[in-house]
Protein backbone atom coordinates (compact mmCIF):
# COMPACT_ATOMS: atom_id res chain seq x y z
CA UNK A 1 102.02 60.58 60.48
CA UNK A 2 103.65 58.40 63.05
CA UNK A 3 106.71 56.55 61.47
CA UNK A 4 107.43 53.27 63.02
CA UNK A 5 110.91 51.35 63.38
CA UNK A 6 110.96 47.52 64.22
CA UNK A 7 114.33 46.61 64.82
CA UNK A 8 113.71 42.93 65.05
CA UNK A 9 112.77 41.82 61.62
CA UNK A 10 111.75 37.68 63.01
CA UNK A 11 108.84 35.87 63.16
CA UNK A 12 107.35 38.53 65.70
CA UNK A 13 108.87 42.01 64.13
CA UNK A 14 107.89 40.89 61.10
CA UNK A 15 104.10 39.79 62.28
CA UNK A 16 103.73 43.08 63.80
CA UNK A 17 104.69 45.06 60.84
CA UNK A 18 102.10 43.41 58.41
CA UNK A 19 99.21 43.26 61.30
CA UNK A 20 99.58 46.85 61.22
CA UNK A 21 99.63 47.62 57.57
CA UNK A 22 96.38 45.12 57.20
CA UNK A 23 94.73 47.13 60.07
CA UNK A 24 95.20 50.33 57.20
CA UNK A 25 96.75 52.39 60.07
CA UNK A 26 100.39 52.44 58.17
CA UNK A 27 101.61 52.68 54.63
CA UNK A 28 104.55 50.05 54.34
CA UNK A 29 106.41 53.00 53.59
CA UNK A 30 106.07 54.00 57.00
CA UNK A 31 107.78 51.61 58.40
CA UNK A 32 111.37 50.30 59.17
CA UNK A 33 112.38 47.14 59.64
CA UNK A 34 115.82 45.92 60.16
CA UNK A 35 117.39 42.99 60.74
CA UNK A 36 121.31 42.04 60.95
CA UNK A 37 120.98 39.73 57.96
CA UNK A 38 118.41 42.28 55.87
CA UNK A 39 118.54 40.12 52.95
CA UNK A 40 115.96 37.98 54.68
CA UNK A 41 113.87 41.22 54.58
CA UNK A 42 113.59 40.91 50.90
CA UNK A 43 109.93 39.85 50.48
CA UNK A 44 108.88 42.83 53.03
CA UNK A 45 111.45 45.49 50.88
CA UNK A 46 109.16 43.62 47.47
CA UNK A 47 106.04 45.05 49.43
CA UNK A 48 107.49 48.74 50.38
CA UNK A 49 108.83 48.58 53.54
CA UNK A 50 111.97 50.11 54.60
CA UNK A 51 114.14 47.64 55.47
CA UNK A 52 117.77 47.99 56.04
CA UNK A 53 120.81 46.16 58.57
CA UNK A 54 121.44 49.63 60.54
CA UNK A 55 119.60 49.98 63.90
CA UNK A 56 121.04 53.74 64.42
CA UNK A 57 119.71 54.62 60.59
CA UNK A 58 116.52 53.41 61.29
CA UNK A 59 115.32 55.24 64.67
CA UNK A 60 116.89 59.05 63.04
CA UNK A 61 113.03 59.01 60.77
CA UNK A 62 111.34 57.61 63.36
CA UNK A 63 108.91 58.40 66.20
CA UNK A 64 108.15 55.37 67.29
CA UNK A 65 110.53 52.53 67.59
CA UNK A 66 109.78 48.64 68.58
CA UNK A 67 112.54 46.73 70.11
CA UNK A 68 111.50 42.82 68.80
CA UNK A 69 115.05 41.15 68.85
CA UNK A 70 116.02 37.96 70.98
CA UNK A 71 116.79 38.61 74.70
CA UNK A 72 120.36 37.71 74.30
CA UNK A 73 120.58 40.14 71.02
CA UNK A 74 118.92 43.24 73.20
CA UNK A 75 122.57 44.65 74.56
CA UNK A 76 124.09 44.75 71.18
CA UNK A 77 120.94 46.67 69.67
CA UNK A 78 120.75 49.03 72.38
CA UNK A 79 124.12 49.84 72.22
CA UNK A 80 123.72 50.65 68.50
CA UNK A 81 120.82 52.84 69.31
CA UNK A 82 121.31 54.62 72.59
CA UNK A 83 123.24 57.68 71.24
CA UNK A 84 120.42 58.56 68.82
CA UNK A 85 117.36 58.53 71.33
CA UNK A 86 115.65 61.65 71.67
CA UNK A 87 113.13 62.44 74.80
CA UNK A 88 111.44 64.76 73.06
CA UNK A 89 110.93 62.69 70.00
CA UNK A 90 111.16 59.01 70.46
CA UNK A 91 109.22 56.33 72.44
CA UNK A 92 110.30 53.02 73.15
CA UNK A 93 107.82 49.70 72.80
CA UNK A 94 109.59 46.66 74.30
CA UNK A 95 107.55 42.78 73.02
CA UNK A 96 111.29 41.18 74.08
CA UNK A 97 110.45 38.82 76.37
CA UNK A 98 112.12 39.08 79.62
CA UNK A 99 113.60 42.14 79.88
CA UNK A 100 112.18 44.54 82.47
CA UNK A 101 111.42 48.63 82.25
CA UNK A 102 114.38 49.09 84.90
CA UNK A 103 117.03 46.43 82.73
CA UNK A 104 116.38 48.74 79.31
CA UNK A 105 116.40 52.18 81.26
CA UNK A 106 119.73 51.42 82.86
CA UNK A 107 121.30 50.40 79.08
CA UNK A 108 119.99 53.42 77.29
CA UNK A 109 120.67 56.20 79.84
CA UNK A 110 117.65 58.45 78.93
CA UNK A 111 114.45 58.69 79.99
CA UNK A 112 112.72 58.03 76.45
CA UNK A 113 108.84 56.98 77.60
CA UNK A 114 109.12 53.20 77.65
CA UNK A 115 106.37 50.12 77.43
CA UNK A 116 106.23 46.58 77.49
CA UNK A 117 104.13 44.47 75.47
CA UNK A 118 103.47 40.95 75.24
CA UNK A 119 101.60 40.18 72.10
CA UNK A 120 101.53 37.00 70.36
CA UNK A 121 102.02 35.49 67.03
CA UNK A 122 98.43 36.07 65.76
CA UNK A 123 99.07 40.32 65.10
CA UNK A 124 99.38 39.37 61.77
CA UNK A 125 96.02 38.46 61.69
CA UNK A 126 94.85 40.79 63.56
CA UNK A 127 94.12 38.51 66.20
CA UNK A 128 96.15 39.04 68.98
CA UNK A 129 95.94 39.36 72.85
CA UNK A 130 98.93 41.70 73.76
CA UNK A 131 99.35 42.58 77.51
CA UNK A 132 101.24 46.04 78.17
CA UNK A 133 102.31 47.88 81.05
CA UNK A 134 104.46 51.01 82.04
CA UNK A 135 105.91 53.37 84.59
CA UNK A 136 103.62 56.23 85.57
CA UNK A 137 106.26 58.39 83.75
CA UNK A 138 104.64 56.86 80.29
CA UNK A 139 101.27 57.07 80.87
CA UNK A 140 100.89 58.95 77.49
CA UNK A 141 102.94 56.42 76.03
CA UNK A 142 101.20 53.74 77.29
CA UNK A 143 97.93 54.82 75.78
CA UNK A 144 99.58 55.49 72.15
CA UNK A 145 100.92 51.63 72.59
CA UNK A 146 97.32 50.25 73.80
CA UNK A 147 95.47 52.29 70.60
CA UNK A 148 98.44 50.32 68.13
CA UNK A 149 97.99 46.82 69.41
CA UNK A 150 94.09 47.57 69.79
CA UNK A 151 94.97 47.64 65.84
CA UNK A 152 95.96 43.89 65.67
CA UNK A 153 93.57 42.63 68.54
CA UNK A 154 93.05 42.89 72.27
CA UNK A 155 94.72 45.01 74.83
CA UNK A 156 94.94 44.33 78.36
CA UNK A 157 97.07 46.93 80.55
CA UNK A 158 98.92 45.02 83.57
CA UNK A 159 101.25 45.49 86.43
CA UNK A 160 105.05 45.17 85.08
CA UNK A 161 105.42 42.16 87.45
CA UNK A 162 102.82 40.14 85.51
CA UNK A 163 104.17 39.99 82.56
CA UNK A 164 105.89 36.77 82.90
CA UNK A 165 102.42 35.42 83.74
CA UNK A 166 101.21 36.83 80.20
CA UNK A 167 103.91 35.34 78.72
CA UNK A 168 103.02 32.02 79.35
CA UNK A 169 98.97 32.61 79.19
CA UNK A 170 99.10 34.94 75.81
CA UNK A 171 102.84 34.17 73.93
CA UNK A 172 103.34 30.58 75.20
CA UNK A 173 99.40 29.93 74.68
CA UNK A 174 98.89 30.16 71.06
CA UNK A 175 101.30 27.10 70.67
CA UNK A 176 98.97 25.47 73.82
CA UNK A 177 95.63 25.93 71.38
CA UNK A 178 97.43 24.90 68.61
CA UNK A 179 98.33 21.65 70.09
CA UNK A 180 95.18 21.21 71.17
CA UNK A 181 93.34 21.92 67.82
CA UNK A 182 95.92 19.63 65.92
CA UNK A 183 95.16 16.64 68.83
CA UNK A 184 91.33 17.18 68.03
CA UNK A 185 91.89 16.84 64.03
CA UNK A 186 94.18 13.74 64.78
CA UNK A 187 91.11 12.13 66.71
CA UNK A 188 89.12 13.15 63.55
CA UNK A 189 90.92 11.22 61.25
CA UNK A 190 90.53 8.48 63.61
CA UNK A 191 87.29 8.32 63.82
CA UNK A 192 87.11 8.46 60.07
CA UNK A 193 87.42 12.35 58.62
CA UNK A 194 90.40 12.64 55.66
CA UNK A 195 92.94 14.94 57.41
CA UNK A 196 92.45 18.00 55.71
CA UNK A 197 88.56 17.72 56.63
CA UNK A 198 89.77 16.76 60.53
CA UNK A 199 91.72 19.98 60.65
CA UNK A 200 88.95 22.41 59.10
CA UNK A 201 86.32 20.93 61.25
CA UNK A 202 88.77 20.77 64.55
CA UNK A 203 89.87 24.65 63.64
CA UNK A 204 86.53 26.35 62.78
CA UNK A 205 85.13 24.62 65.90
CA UNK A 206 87.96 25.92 68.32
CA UNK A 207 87.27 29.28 66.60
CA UNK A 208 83.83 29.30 67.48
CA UNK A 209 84.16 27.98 70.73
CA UNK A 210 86.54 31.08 71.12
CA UNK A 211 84.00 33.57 69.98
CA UNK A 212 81.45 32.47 72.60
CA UNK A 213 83.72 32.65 75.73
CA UNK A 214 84.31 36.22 74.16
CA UNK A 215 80.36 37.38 74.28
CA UNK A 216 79.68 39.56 77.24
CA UNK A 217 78.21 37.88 80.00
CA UNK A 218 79.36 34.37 78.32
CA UNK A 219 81.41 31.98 80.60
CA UNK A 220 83.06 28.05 79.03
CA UNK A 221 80.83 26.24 81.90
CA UNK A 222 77.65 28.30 81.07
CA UNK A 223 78.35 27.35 77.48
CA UNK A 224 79.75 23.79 77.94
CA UNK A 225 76.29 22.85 79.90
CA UNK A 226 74.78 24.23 76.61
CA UNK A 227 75.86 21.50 74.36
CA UNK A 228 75.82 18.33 77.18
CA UNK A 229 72.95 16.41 77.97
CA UNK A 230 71.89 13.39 80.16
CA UNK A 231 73.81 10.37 78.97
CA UNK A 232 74.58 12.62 75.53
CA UNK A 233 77.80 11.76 73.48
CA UNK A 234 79.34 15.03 74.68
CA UNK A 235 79.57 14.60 78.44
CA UNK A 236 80.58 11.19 77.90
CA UNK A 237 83.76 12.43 76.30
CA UNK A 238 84.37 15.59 78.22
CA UNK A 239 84.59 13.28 81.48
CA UNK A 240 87.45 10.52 79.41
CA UNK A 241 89.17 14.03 78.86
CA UNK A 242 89.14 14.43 82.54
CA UNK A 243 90.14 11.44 83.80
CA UNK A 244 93.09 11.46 81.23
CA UNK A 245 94.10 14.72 82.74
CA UNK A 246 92.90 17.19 79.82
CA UNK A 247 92.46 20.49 82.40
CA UNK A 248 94.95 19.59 84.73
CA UNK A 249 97.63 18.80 81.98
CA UNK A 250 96.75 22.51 80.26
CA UNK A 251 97.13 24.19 83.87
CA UNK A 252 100.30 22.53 84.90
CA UNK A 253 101.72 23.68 81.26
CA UNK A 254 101.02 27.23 81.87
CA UNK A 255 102.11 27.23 85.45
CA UNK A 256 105.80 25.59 84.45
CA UNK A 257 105.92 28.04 81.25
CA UNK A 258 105.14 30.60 84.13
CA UNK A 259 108.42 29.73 86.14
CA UNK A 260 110.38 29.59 82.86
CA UNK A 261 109.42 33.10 82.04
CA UNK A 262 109.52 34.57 85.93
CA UNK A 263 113.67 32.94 85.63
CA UNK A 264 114.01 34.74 82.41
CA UNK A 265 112.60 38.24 84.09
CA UNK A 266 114.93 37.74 86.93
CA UNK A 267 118.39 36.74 85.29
């Protein structure tokens, strides 16, 4: 059995840890999750995970380890692990945003096989769009990392230089839906729904808008002209969005999130 370390115990680490042991793939026994202040591990320790302070303790029972600390907390970490990487045991799964194949190869000095993955929030729902890519040295790496997040949602494998852009599109964009959702409940309790209602009914709707565009075959225009007709209610609304700037707010979002994450790749 694969044992896993996430040394990173946040909002992401700890997301990916309990996506994975709801997918039935791990035991929370299996895996290791550390964090510099572990006491804020305690409700994951309460459920049988491993969880401990010590980044170099960690990695010795592990095969696979996932680096899910803050950018500006990535030298420190490495440094702790470094000495204890083994080529012949260990492989490396970057989801810190920002930091490229080249920037954690020249830190650890070894040639461990090495991804990057951009998942979001949603792995612990099993829900996720994660975006990974690798050197042709890990290509056997790369397809142990797609099978895992395949675990907690959908894989797409990507050129290393477009990983900013799936920052912004797959990280950045569950916060983008989420606004969007909450601005649709708000104009539900305007135009009379209790809140609570307004959010079900705004939620379950963006859901199943979601599941169509995912169908084979299925496209939004092909299913927006599905549910407008002549002078209808819905087309009527869909051109106010418009001329308020609905698309062209959404795409200017993503494009300056974009930038911000290309900056972040290049420091």
């Amino acid at each position: 059995m694969t044992k896993l370390a996430v040394l990173g115990g946040g909002n992401l680490g700890r997301a990916l840890a309990l996506g994975w042991v709801a997918a039935g793939r791990f035991k929370p026994s299996d895996i290791r999750v550390t964090r510099r202040q572990a006491d804020k591990l305690q409700d994951l320790a309460e459920l049988g995970y491993v969880t401990s302070g010590d980044n170099a303790a960690a990695i010795r029972d592990a095969d696979l380890i996932i680096l899910a600390v803050q950018p500006q907390q990535l030298d420190d970490l490495l440094a702790d692990i470094a000495g204890g990487l083994d080529e012949r045991k260990h492989r490396l799964i970057s989801v810190v945003t920002g930091v490229s194949i080249a920037q954690i190869r020249s830190r650890i000095g070894t040639r461990v096989p090495l991804v990057l993955a951009m998942p979001n929030t949603a792995v612990s729902i099993r829900e996720s769009m994660t975006c990974l890519a690798a050197g042709d040295e890990s290509e056997k790496a790369l397809a142990e990392a797609t099978a895992l997040f395949d675990l907690v949602g959908r894989t797409l494998v990507i050129q290393e230089e477009m990983m900013a852009p799936a920052t912004a599109l797959c990280a950045c964009g569950v916060a983008f839906f989420l606004r969007c959702i909450r601005a649709a409940s708000q104009g539900g309790i305007e135009i009379g729904f209790h809140p609570e209602d307004a959010l079900l009914l705004a939620s379950q709707t963006a859901r199943g808008a979601a599941s169509l565009s995912l169908r084979e075959g299925a496209h939004p225009e092909g299913e927006i002209d599905r549910v407008t007709t002549p002078r209808g209610c819905t087309i009527v609304g869909l051109n106010e969005m418009e001329h308020r700037g609905l698309s062209s707010a959404l795409i200017k979002g993503l494009i300056v999130s974009a930038r911000a994450a290309e900056n972040l790749y290049s420091e």
